[in-house]
C-alpha atoms as a PDB file:
ATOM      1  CA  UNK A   1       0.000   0.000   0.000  1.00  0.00           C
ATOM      2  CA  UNK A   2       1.944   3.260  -0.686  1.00  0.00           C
ATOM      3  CA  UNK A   3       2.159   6.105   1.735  1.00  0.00           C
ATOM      4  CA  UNK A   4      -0.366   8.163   0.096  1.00  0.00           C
ATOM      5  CA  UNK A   5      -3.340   5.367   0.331  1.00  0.00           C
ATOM      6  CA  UNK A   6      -2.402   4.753   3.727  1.00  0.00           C
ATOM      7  CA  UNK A   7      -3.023   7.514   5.069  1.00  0.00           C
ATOM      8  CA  UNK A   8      -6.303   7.854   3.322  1.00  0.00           C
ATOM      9  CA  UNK A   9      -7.086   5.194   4.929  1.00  0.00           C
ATOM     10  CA  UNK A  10      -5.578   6.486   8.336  1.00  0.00           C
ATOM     11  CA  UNK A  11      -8.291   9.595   7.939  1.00  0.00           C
ATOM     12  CA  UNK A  12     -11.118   7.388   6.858  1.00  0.00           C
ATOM     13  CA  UNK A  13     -10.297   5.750  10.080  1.00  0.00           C
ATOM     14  CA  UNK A  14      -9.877   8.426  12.460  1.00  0.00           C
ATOM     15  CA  UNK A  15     -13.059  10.553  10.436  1.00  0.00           C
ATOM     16  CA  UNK A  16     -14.887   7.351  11.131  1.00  0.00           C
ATOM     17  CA  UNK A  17     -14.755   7.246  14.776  1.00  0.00           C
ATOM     18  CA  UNK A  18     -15.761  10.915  14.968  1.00  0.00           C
ATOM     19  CA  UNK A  19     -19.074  10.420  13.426  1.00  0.00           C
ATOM     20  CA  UNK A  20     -19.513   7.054  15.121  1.00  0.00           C
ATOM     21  CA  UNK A  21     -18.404   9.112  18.284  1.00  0.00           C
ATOM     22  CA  UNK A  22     -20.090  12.188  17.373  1.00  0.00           C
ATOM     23  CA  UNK A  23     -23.774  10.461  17.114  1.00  0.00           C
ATOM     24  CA  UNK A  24     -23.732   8.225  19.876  1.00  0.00           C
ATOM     25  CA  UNK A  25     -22.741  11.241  22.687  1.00  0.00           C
ATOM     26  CA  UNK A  26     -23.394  14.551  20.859  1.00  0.00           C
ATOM     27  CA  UNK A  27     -25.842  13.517  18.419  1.00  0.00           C
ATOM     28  CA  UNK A  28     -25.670  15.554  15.279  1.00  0.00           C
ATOM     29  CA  UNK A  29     -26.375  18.793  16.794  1.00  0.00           C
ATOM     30  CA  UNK A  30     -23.313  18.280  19.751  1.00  0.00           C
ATOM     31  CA  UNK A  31     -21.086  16.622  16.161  1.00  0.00           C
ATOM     32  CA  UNK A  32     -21.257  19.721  14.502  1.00  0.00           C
ATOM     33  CA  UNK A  33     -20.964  22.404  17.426  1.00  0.00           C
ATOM     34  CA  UNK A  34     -17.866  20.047  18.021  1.00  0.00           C
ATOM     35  CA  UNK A  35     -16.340  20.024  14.887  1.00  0.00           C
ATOM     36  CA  UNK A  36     -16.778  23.653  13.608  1.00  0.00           C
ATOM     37  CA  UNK A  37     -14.753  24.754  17.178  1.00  0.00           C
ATOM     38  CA  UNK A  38     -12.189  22.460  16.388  1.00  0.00           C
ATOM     39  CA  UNK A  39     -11.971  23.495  12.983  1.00  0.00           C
ATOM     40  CA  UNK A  40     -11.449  27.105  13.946  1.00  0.00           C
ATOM     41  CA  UNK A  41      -8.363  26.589  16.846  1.00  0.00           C
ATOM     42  CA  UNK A  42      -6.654  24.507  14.531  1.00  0.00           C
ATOM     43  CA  UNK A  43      -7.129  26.827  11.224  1.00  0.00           C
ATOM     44  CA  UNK A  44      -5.717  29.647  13.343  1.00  0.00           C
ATOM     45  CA  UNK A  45      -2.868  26.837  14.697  1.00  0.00           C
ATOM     46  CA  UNK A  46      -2.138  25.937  11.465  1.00  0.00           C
ATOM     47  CA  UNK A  47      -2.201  30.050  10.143  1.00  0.00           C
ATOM     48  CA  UNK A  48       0.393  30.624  12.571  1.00  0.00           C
ATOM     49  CA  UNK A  49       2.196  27.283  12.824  1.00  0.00           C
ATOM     50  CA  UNK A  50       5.363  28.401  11.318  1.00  0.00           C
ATOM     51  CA  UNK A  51       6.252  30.929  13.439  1.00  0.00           C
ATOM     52  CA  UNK A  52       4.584  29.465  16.353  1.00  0.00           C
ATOM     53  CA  UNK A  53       7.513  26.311  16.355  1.00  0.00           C
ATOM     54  CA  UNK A  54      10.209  28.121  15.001  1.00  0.00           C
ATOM     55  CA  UNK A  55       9.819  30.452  18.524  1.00  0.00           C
ATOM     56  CA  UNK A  56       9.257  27.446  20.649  1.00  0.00           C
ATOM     57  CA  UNK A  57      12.988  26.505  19.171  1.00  0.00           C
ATOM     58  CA  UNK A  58      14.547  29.698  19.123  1.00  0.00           C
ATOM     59  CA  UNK A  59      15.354  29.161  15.465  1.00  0.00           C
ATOM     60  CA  UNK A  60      17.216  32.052  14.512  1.00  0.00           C
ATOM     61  CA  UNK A  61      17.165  32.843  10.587  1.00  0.00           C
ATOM     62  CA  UNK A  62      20.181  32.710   7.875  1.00  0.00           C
ATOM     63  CA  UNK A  63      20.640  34.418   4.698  1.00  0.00           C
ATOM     64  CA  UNK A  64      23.284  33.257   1.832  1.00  0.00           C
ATOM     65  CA  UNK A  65      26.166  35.433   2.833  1.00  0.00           C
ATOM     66  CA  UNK A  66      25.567  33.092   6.453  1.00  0.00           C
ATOM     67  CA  UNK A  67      26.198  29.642   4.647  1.00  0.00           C
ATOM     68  CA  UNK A  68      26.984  29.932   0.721  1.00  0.00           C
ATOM     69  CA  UNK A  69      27.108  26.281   1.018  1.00  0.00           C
ATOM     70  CA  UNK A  70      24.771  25.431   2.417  1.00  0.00           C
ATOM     71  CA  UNK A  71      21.816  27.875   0.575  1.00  0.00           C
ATOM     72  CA  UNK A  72      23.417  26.639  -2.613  1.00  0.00           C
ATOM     73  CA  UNK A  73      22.997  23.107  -1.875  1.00  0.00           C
ATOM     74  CA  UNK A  74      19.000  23.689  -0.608  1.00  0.00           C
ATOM     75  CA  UNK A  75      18.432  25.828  -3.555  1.00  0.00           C
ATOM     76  CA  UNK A  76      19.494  23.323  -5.887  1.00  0.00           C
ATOM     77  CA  UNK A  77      17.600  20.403  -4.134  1.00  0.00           C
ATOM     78  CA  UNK A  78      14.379  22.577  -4.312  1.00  0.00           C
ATOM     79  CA  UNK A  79      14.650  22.967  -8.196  1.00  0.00           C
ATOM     80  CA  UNK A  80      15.060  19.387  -8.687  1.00  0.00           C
ATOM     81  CA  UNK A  81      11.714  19.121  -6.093  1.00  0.00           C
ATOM     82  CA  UNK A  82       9.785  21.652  -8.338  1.00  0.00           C
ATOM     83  CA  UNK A  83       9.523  23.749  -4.882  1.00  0.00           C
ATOM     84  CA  UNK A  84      10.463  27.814  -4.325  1.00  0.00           C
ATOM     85  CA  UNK A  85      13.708  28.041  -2.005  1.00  0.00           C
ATOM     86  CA  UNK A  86      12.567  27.828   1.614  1.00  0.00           C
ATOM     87  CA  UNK A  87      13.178  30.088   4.386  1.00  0.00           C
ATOM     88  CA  UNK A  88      16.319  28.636   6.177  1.00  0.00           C
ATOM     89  CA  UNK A  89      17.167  28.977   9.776  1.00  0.00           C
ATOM     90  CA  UNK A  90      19.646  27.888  12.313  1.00  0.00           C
ATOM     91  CA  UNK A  91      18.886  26.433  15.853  1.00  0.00           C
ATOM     92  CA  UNK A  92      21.860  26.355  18.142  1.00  0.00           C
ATOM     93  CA  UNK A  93      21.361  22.992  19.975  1.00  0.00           C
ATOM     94  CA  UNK A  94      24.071  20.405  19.652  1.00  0.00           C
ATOM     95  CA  UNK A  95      22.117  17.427  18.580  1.00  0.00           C
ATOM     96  CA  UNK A  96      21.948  16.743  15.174  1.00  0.00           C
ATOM     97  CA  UNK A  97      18.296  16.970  13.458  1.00  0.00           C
ATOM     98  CA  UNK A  98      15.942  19.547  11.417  1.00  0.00           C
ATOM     99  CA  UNK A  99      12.736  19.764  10.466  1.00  0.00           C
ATOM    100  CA  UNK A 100      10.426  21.927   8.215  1.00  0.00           C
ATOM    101  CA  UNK A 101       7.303  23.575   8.319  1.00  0.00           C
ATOM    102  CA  UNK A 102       4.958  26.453   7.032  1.00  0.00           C
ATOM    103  CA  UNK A 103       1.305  26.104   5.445  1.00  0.00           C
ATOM    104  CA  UNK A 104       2.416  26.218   2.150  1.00  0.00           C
ATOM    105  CA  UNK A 105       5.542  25.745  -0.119  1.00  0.00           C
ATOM    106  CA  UNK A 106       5.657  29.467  -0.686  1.00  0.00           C
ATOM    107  CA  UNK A 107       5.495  29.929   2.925  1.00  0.00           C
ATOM    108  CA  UNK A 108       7.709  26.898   3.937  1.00  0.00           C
ATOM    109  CA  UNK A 109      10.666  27.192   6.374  1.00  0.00           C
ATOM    110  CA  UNK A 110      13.386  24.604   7.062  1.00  0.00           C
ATOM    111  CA  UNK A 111      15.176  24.602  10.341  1.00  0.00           C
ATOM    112  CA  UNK A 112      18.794  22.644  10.966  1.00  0.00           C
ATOM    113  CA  UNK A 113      20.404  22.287  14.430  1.00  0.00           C
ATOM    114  CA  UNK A 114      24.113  23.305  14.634  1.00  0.00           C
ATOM    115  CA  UNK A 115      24.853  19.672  15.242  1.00  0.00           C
ATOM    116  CA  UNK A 116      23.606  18.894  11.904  1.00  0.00           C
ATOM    117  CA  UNK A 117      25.903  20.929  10.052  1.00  0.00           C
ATOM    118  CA  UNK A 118      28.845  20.802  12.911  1.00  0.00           C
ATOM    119  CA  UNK A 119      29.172  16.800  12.695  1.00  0.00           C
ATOM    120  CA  UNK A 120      27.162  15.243   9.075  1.00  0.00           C
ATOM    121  CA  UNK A 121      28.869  15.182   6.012  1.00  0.00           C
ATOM    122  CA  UNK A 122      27.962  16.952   3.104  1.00  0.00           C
ATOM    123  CA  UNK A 123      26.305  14.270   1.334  1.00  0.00           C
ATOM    124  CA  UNK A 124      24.137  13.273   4.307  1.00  0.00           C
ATOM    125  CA  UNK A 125      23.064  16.678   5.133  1.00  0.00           C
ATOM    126  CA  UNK A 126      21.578  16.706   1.677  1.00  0.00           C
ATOM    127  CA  UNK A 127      19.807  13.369   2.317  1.00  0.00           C
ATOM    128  CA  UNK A 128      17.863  15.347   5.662  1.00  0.00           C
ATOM    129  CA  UNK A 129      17.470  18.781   3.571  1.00  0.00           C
ATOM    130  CA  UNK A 130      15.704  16.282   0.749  1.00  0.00           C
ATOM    131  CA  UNK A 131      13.405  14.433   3.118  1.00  0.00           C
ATOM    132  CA  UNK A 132      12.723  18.213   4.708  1.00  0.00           C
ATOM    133  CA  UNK A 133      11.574  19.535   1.874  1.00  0.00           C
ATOM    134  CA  UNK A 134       9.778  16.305   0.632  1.00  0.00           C
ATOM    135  CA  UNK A 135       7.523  17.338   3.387  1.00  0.00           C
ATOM    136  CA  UNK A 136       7.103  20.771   2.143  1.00  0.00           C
ATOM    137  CA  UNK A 137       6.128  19.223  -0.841  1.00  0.00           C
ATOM    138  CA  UNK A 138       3.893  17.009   0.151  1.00  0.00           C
ATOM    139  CA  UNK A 139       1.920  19.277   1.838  1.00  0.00           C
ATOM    140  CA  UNK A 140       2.208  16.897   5.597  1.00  0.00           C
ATOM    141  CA  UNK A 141       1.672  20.409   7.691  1.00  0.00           C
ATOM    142  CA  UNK A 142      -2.183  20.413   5.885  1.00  0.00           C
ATOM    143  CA  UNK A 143      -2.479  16.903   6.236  1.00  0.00           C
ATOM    144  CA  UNK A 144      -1.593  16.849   9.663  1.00  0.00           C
ATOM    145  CA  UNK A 145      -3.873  19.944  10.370  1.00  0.00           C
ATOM    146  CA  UNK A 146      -6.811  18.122   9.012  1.00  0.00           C
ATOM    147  CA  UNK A 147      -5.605  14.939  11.477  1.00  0.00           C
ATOM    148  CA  UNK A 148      -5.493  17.435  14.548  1.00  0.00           C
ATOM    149  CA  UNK A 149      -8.918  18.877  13.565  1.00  0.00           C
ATOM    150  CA  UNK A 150     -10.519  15.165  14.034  1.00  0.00           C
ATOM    151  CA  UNK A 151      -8.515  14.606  17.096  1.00  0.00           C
ATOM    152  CA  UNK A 152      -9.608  17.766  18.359  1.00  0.00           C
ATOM    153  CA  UNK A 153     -13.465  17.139  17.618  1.00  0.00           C
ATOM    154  CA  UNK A 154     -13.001  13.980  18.526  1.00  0.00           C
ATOM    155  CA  UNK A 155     -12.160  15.251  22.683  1.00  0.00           C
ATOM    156  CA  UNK A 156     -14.450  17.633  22.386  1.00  0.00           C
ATOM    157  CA  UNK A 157     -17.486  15.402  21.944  1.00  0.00           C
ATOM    158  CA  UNK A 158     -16.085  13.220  24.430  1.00  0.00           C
ATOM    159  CA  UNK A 159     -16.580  16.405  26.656  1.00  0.00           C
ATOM    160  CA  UNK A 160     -19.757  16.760  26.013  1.00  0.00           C
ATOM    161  CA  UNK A 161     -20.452  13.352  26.589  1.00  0.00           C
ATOM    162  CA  UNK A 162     -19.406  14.026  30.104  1.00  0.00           C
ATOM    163  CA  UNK A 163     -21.782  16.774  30.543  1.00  0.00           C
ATOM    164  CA  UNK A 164     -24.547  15.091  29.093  1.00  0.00           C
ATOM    165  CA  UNK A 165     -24.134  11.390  30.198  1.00  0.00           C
ATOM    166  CA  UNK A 166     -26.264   8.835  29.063  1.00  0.00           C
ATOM    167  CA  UNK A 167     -28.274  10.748  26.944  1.00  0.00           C
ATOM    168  CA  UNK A 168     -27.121  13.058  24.137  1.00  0.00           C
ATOM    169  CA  UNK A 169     -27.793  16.617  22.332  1.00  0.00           C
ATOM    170  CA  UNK A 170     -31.316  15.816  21.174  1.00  0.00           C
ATOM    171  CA  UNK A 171     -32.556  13.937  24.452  1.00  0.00           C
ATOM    172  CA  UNK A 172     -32.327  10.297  23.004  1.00  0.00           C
ATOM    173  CA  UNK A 173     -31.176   7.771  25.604  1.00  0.00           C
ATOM    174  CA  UNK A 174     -27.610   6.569  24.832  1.00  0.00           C
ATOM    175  CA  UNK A 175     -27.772   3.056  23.372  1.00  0.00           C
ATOM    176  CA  UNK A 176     -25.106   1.835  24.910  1.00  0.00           C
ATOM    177  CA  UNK A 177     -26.071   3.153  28.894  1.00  0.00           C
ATOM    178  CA  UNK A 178     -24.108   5.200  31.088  1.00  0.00           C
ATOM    179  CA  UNK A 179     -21.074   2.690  31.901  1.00  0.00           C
ATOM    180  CA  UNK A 180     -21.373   2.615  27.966  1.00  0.00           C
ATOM    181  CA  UNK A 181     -20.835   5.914  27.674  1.00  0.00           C
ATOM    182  CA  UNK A 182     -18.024   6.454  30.092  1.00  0.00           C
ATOM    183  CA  UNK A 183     -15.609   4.074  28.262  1.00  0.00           C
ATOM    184  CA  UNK A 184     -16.802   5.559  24.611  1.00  0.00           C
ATOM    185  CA  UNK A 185     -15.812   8.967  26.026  1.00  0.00           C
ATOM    186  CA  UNK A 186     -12.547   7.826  27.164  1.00  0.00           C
ATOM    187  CA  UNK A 187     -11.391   5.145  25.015  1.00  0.00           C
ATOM    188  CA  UNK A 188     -12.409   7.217  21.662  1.00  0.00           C
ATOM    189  CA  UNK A 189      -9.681   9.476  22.156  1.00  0.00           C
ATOM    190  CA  UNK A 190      -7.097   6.992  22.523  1.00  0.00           C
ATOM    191  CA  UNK A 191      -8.066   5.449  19.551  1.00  0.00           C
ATOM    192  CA  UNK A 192      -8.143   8.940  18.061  1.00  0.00           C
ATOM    193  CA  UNK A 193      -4.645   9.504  19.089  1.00  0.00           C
ATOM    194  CA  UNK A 194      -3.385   5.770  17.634  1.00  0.00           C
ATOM    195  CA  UNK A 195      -4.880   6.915  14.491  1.00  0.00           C
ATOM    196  CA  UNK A 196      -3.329  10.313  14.394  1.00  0.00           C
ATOM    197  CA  UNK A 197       0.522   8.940  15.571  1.00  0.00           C
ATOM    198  CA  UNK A 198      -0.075   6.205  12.742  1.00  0.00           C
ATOM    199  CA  UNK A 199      -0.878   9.148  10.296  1.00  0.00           C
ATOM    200  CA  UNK A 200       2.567  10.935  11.166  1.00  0.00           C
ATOM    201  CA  UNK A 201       4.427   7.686  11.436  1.00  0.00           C
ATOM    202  CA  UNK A 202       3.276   6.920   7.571  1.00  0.00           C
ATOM    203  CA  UNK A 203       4.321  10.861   6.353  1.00  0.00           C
ATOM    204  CA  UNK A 204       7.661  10.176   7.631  1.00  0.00           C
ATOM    205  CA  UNK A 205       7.626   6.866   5.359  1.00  0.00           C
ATOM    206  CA  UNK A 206       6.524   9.055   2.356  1.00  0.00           C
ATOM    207  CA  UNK A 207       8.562  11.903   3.008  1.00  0.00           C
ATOM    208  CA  UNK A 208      11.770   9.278   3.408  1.00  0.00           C
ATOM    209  CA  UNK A 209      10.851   7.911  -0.242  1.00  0.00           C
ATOM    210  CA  UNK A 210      10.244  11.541  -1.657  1.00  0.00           C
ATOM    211  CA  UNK A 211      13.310  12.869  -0.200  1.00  0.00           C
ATOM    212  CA  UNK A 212      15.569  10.098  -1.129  1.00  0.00           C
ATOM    213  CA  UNK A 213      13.982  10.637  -5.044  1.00  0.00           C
ATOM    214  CA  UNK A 214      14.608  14.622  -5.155  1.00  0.00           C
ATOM    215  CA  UNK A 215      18.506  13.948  -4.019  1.00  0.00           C
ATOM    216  CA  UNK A 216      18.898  11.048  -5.983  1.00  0.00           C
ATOM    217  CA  UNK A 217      20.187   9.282  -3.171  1.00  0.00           C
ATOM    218  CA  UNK A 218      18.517   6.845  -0.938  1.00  0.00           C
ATOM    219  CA  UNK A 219      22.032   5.562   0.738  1.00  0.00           C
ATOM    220  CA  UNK A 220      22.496   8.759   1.402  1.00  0.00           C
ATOM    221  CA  UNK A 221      19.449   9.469   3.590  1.00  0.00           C
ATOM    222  CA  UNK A 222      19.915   5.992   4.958  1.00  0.00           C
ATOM    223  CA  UNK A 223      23.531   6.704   6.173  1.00  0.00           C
ATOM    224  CA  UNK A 224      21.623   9.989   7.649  1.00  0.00           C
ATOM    225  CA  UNK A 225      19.262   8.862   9.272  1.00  0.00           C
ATOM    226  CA  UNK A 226      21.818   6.206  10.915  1.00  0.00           C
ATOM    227  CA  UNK A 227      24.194   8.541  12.215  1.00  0.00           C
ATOM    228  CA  UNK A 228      21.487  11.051  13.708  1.00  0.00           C
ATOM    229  CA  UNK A 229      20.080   7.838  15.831  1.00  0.00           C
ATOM    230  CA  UNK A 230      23.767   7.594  17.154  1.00  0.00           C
ATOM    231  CA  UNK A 231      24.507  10.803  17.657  1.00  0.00           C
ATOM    232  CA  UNK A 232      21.073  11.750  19.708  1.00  0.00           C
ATOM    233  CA  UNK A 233      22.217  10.066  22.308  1.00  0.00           C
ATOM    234  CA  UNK A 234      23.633  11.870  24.885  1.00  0.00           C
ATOM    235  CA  UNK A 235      22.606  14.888  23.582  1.00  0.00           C
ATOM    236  CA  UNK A 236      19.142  16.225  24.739  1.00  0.00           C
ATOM    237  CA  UNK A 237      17.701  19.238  23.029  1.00  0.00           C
ATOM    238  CA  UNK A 238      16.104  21.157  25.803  1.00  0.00           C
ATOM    239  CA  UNK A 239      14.289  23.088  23.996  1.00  0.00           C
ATOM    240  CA  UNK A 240      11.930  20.101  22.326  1.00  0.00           C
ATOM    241  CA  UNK A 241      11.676  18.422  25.787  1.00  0.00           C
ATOM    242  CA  UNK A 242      10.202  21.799  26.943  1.00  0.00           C
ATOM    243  CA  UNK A 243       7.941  21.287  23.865  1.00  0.00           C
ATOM    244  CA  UNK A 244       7.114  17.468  23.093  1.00  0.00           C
ATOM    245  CA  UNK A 245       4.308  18.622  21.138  1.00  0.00           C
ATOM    246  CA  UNK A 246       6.856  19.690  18.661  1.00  0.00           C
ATOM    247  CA  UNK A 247       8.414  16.505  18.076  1.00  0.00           C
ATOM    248  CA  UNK A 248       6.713  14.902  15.370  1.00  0.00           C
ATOM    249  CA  UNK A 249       8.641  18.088  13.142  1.00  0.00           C
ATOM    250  CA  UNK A 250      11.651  16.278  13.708  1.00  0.00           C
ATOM    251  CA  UNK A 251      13.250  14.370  11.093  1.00  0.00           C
ATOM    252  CA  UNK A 252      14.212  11.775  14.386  1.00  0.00           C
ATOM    253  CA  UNK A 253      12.308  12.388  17.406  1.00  0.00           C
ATOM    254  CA  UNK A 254      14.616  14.392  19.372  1.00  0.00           C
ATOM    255  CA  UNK A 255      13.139  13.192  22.452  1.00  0.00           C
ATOM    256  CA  UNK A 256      14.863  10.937  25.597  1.00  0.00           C
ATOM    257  CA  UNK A 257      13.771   7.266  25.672  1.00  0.00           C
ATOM    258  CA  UNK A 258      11.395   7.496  22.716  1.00  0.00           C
ATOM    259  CA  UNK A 259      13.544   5.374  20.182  1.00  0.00           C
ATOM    260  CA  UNK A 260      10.957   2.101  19.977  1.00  0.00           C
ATOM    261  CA  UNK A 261       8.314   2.277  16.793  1.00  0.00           C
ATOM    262  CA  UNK A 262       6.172   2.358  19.599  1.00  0.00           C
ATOM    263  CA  UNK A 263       2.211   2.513  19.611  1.00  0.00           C
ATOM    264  CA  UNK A 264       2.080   6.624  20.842  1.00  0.00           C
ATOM    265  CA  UNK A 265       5.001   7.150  18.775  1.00  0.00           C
ATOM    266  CA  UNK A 266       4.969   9.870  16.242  1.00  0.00           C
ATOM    267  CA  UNK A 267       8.007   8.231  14.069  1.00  0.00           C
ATOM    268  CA  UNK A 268       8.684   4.904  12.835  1.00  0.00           C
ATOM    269  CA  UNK A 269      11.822   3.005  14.722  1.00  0.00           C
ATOM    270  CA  UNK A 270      15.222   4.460  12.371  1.00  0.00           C
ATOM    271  CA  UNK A 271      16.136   0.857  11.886  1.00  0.00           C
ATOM    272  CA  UNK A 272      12.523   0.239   9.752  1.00  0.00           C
ATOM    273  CA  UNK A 273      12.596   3.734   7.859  1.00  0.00           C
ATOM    274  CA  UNK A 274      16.510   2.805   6.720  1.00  0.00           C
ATOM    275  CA  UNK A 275      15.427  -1.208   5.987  1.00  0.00           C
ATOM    276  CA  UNK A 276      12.949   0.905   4.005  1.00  0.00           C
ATOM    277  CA  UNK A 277      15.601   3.264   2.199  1.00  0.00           C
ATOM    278  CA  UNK A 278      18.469   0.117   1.753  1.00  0.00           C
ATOM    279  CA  UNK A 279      15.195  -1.626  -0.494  1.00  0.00           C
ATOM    280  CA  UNK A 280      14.508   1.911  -2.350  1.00  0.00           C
ATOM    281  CA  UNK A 281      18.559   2.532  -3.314  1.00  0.00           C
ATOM    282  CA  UNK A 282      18.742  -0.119  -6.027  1.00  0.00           C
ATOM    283  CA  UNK A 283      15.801   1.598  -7.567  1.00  0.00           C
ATOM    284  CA  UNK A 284      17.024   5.589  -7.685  1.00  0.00           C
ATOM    285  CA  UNK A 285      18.991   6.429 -10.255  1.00  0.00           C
ATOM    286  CA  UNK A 286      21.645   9.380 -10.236  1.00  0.00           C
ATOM    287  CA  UNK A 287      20.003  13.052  -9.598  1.00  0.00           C
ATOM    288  CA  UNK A 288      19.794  15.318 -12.525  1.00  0.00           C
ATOM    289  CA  UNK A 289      23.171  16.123 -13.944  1.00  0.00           C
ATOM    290  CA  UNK A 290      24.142  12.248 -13.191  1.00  0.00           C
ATOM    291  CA  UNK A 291      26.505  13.885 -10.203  1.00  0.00           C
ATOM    292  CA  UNK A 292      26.100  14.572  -6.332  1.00  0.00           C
ATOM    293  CA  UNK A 293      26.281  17.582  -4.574  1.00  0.00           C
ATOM    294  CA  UNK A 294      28.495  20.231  -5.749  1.00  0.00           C
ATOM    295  CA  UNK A 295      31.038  19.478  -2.731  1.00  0.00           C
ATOM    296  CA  UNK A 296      32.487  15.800  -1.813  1.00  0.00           C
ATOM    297  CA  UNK A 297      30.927  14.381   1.468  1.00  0.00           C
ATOM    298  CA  UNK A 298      32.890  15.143   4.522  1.00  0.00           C
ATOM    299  CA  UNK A 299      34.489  12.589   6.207  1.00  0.00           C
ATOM    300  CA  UNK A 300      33.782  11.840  10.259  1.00  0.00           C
ATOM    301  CA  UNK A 301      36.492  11.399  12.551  1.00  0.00           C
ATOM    302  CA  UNK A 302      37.486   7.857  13.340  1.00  0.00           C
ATOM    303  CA  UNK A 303      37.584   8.220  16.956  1.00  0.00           C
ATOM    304  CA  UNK A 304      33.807   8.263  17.027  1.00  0.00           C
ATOM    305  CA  UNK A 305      31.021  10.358  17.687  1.00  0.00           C
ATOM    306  CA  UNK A 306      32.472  13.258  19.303  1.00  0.00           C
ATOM    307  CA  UNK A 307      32.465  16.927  18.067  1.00  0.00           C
ATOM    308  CA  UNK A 308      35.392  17.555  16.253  1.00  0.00           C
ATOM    309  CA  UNK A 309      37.166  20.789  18.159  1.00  0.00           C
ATOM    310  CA  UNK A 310      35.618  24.215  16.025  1.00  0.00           C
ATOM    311  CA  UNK A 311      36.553  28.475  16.567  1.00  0.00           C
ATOM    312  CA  UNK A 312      34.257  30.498  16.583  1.00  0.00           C
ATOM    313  CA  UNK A 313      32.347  31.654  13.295  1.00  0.00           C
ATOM    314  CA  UNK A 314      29.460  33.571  11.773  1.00  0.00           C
ATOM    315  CA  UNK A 315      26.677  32.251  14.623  1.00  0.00           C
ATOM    316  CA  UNK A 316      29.447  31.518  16.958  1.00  0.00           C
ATOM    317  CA  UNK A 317      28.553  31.605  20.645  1.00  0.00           C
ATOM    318  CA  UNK A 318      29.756  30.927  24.416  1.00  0.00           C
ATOM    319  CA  UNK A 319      29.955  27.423  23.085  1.00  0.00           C
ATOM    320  CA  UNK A 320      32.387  28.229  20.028  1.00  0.00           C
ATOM    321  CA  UNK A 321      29.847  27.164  17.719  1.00  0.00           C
ATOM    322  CA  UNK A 322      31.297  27.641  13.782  1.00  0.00           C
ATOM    323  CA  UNK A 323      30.119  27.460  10.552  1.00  0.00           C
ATOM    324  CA  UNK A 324      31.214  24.516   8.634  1.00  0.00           C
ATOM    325  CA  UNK A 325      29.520  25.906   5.481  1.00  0.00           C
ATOM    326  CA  UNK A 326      30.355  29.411   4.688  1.00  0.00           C
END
């Protein structure tokens, strides 16, 4: 089943238990009260989304004369994606990862720790710019809006099912009694929420596929997404465990003891997602041009996972943070 079906069948789910929800506690009346208010907070979530996460990380934002390089290399990954050059910014937090968001691809932003650039080579960095912008492409902040909205509705009925009990919005005695009721109101959530983590689990899937097709390089993500796993640990970004509900952004989920393909888990285990890459590479030919990136890949230091020593650069701080790519 490809990405794209899956999750259509992910929201037929997840719509499904909202009207099954929605007429056994609300009744129709209490379903669309419910929905239209959940509509609205997350339209005006999703409005201001962008700005919204990149706040919650401190991203701070980077023109070309910050990282030639590194603009050059996103530019020329967004042509080959059919997308307009993203916003880029820089988030000073020493664990490697990125994500991207905005409401639209002329509104998109992608973010990139200063671990990414300090300790990935140049190939692999392309590989997590690629699958960033795969998301941009496919449009996953709507989709995940529209996933939210359901969620949303789907509590909200279950708190009117607490005010009202056994019977709903138009007075009709609740079919399945008052004990009934109770578990509908709290085990339709949960299900909501299994639905909703499956949804983001399968965008990271599609976006993996999409991204290693606009670089041209599945091997390349692969070997990415590898060495962020490693590198993670150890090094917790304090500013998404102050904000879990930002974590699904992530290309890995930059959270502490989340690293299972768990059941409330917004991304699939690293080992499936590069199984799923290793099966893809034989298939991807070379990216436009038949070369790489403009710039050979870097190579890591042999001694392991440890920052390589750095002075201080262009977003240098206390920390003697450089830039590898200007």
């Amino acid at each position: 089943m490809s990405g794209y079906l899956r999750t259509a069948v992910l929201l037929a789910a997840m719509t499904a238990i909202f009207v099954g929800v929605g007429f056994v506690i609300g009744g129709q009346q209490g379903m669309v009260i419910a929905f239209l208010v959940a509509c609205g907070m997350n339209v005006f979530a999703w409005w201001n989304s962008d700005r919204v996460v990149l706040g919650m990380h401190n991203a701070q934002p980077i023109g070309p004369a910050d990282a030639p390089r590194l603009f050059a290399m996103t530019e020329a990954l967004a042509a080959r994606a059919g997308l307009p050059m993203p916003a880029l910014y820089v988030i000073h937090e020493d664990q490697p990862n990125a994500f991207a968001t905005g409401r639209s691809p002329d509104r998109a932003a992608v973010a990139v720790n200063t671990g990414l650039l300090d300790l990935m080579p140049e190939r692999e960095v392309a590989g997590v710019i690629a699958h960033e912008l795969a998301h941009i492409r496919n449009r996953d902040t709507l989709i995940m809006t529209i996933t939210a909205t359901i969620a949303g509705a789907i509590g909200m009925l279950a708190q009117f099912g607490f005010l009202f009990g056994s019977r709903n919005s138009e007075g009709r005695q609740n079919p399945f009694g008052p004990i009934g009721a109770i578990l509908l109101v709290v085990l339709a959530p949960i299900a909501a929420m299994i639905v909703q983590m499956a949804i983001s689990r399968s965008r990271e899937y599609e976006a993996d596929r999409v991204g290693a097709e606009i670089a041209g390089d599945a091997e390349g993500l692969a070997n990415a997404l590898m060495r962020l796993e490693g590198y993670k640990q150890g090094r917790v970004n304090e500013a998404a465990e102050a904000n879990p509900a930002s974590a699904h952004v992530f290309i890995i989920n930059p959270l502490s003891g989340l690293r299972m393909d768990g059941l409330f888990s917004t991304h699939p285990s690293t080992a499936n997602r590069v199984a799923a890459l290793q099966a893809l590479a034989g298939r991807i030919g070379p990216p436009p041009g038949g070369g790489g990136m403009a710039a050979p890949p870097r190579r890591m230091p042999q001694s392991g996972p440890a920052r390589p020593s750095v002075q201080p650069g262009p977003w240098s701080d206390s920390g003697g943070r450089r830039n590898p790519w200007g």
